[in-house]
C-alpha atoms as a PDB file:
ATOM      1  CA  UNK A   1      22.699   3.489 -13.316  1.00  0.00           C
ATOM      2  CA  UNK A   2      19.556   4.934 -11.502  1.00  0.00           C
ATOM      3  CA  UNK A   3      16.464   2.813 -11.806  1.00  0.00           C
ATOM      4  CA  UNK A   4      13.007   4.306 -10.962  1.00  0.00           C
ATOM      5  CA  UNK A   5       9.953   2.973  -9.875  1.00  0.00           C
ATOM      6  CA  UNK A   6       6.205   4.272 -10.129  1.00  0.00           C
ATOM      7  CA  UNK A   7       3.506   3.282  -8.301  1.00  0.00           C
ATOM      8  CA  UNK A   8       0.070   4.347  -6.899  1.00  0.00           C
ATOM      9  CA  UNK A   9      -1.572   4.447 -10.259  1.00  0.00           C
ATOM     10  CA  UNK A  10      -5.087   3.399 -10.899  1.00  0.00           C
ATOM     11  CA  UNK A  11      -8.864   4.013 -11.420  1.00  0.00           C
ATOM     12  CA  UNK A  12     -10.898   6.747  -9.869  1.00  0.00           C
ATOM     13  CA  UNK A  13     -13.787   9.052 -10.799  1.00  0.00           C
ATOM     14  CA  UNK A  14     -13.913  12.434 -11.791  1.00  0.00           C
ATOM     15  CA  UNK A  15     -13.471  14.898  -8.745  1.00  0.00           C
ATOM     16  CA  UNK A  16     -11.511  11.595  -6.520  1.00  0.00           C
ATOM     17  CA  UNK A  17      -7.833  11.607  -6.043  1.00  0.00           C
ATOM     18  CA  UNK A  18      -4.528   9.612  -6.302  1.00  0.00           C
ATOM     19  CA  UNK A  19      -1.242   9.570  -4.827  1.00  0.00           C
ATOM     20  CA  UNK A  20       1.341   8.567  -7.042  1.00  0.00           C
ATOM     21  CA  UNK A  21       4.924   7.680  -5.882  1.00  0.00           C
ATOM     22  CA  UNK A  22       8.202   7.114  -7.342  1.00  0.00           C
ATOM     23  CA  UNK A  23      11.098   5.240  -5.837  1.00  0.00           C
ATOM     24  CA  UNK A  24      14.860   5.918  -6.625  1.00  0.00           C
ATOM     25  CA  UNK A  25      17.314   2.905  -6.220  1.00  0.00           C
ATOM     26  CA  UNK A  26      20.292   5.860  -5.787  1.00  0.00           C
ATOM     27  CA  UNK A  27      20.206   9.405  -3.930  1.00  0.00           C
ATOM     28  CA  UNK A  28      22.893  11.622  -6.265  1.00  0.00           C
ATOM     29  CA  UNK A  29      19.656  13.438  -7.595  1.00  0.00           C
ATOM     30  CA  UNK A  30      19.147  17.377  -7.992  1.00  0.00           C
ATOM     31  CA  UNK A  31      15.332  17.634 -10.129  1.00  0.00           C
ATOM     32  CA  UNK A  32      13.010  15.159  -9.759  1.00  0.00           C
ATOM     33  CA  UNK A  33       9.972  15.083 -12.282  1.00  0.00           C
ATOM     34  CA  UNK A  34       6.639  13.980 -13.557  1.00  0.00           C
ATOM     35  CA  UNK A  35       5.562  13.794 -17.086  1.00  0.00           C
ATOM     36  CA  UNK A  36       2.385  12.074 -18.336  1.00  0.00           C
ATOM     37  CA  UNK A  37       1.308  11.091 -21.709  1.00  0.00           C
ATOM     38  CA  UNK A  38      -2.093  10.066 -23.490  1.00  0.00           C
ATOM     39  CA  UNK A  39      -2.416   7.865 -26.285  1.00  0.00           C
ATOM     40  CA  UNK A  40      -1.320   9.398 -29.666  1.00  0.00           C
ATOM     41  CA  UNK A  41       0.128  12.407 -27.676  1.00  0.00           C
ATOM     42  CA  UNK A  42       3.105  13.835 -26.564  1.00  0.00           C
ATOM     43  CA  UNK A  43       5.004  13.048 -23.450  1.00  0.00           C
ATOM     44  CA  UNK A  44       4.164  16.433 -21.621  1.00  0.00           C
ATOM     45  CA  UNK A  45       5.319  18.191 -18.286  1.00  0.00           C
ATOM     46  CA  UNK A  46       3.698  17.588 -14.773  1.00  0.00           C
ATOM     47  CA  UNK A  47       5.862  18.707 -12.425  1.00  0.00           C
ATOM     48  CA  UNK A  48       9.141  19.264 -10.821  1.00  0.00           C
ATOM     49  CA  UNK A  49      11.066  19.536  -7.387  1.00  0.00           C
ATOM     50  CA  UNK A  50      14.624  20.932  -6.889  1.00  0.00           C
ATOM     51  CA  UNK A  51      16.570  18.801  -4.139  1.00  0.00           C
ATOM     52  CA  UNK A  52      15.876  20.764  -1.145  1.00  0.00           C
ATOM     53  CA  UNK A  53      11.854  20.720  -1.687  1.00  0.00           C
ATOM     54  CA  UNK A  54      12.227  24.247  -1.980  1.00  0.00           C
ATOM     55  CA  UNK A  55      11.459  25.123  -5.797  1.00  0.00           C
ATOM     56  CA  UNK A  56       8.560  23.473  -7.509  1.00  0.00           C
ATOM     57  CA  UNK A  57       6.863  23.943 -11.100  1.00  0.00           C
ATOM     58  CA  UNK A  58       3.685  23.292 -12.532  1.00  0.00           C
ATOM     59  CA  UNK A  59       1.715  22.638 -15.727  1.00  0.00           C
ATOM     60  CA  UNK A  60      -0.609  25.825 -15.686  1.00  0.00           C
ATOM     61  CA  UNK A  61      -3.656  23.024 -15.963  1.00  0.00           C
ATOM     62  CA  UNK A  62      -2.863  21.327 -12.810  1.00  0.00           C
ATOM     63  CA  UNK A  63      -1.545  23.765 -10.450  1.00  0.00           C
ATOM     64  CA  UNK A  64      -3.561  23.907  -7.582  1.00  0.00           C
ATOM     65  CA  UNK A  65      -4.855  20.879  -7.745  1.00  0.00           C
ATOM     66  CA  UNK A  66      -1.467  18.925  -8.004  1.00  0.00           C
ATOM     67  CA  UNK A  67       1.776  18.370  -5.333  1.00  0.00           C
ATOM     68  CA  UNK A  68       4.687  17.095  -6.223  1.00  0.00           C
ATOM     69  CA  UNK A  69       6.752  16.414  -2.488  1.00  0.00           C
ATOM     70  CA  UNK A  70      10.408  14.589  -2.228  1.00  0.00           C
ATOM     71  CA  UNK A  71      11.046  12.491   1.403  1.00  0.00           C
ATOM     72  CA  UNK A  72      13.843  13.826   3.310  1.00  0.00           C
ATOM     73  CA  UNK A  73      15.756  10.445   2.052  1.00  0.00           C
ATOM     74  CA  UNK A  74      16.117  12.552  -1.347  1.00  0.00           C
ATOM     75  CA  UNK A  75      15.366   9.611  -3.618  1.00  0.00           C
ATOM     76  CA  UNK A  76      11.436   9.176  -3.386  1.00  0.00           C
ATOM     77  CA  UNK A  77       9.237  11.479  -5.243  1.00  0.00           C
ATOM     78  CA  UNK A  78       5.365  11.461  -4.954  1.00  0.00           C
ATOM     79  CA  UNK A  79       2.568  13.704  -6.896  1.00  0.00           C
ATOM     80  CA  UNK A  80      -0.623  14.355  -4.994  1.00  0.00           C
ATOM     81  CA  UNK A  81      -3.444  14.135  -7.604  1.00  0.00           C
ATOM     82  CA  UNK A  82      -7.060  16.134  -6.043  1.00  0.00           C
ATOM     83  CA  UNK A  83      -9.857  16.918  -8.403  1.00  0.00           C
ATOM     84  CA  UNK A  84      -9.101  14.656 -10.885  1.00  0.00           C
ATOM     85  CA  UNK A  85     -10.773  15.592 -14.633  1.00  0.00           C
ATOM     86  CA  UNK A  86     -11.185  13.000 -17.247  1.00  0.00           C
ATOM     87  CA  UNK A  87      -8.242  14.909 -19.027  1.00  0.00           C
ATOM     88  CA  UNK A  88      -5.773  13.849 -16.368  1.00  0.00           C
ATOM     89  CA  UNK A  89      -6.179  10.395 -18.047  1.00  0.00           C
ATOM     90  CA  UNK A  90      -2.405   8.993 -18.941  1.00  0.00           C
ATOM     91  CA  UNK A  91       0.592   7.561 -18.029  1.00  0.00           C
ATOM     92  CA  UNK A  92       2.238   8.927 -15.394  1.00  0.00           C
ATOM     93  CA  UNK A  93       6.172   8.773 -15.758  1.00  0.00           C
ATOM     94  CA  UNK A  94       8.495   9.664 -12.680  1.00  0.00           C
ATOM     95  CA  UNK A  95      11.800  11.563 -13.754  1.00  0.00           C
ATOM     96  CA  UNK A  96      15.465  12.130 -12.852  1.00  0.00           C
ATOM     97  CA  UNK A  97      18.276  14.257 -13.067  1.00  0.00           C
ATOM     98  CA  UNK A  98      21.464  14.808 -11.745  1.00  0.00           C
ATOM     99  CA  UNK A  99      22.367  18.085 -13.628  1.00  0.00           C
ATOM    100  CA  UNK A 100      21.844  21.792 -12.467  1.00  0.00           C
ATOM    101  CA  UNK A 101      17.807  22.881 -12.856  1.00  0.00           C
ATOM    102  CA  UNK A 102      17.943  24.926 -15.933  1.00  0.00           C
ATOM    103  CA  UNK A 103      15.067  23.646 -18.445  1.00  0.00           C
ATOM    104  CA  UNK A 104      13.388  20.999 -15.906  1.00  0.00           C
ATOM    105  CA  UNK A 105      10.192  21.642 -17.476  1.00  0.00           C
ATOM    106  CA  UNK A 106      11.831  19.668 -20.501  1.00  0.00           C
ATOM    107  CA  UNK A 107      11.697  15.897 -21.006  1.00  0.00           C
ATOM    108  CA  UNK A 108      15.523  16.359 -22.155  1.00  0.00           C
ATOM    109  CA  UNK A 109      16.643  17.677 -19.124  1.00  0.00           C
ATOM    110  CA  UNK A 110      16.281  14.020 -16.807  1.00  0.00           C
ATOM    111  CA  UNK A 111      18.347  11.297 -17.355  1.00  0.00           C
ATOM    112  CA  UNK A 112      16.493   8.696 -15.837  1.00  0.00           C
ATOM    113  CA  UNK A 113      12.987   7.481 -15.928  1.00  0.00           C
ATOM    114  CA  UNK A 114      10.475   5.237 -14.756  1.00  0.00           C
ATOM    115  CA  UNK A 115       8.372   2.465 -16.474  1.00  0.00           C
ATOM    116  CA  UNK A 116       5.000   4.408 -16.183  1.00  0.00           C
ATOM    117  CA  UNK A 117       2.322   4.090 -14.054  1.00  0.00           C
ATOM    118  CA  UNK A 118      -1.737   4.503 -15.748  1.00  0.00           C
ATOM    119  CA  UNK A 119      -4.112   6.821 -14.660  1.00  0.00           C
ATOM    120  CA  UNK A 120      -7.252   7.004 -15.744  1.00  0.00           C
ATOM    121  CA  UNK A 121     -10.269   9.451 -14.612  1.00  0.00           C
ATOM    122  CA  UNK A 122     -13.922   8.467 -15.460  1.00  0.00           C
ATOM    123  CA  UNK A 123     -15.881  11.226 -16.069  1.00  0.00           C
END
């Protein structure tokens, strides 16, 4: 029903930055998201915006160096990546959800996801 769409992924040294950004095809969306996962790990939780733009969350590890921001169209999410570490190294998945924001640091809690975009950090 709601297809999304990563892109912005890519190469860059340790200390560079990327912008990622995720495109919605509809706009009946509360949370947005963004997970990430390495090879041979699990799918773990990036961040997450509330509708408005007005309540975000953070992984502890990337707070402050991370910003997750939604357009004012309400469909487009996009994660500013600064002072990139070699640990940052994954696939970055964009998220959805039309539900309430209970549990949105929870991989169960969206609905709808994107193919993945890689990321990888040189050290």
């Amino acid at each position: 029903q709601v297809q999304l769409v990563e892109s912005g992924g890519g190469l860059v040294q340790a200390g560079g930055s990327l912008r990622l950004s995720c495109a919605a095809s509809g706009r009946s969306i509360n949370f947005m998201g963004w997970f990430r996962q390495a090879p041979g790990e699990e799918r773990e939780f990036v961040a997450a915006i509330s509708r408005s733009g007005d309540n975000t969350y953070y992984r502890a590890s990337v707070k402050g160096r991370f910003t997750i921001i939604r357009d004012n169209a309400k469909n487009t999410v996009a994660l500013q990546m600064s002072s990139l570490k070699p640990e940052d190294t994954a696939v970055y998945y964009c998220a959805a959800s039309p539900k309430l924001g209970v549990v949105v640091r929870s991989p169960l809690y969206y609905d709808y996801w994107g193919q993945g975009t890689q990321v990888t950090v040189s050290s």
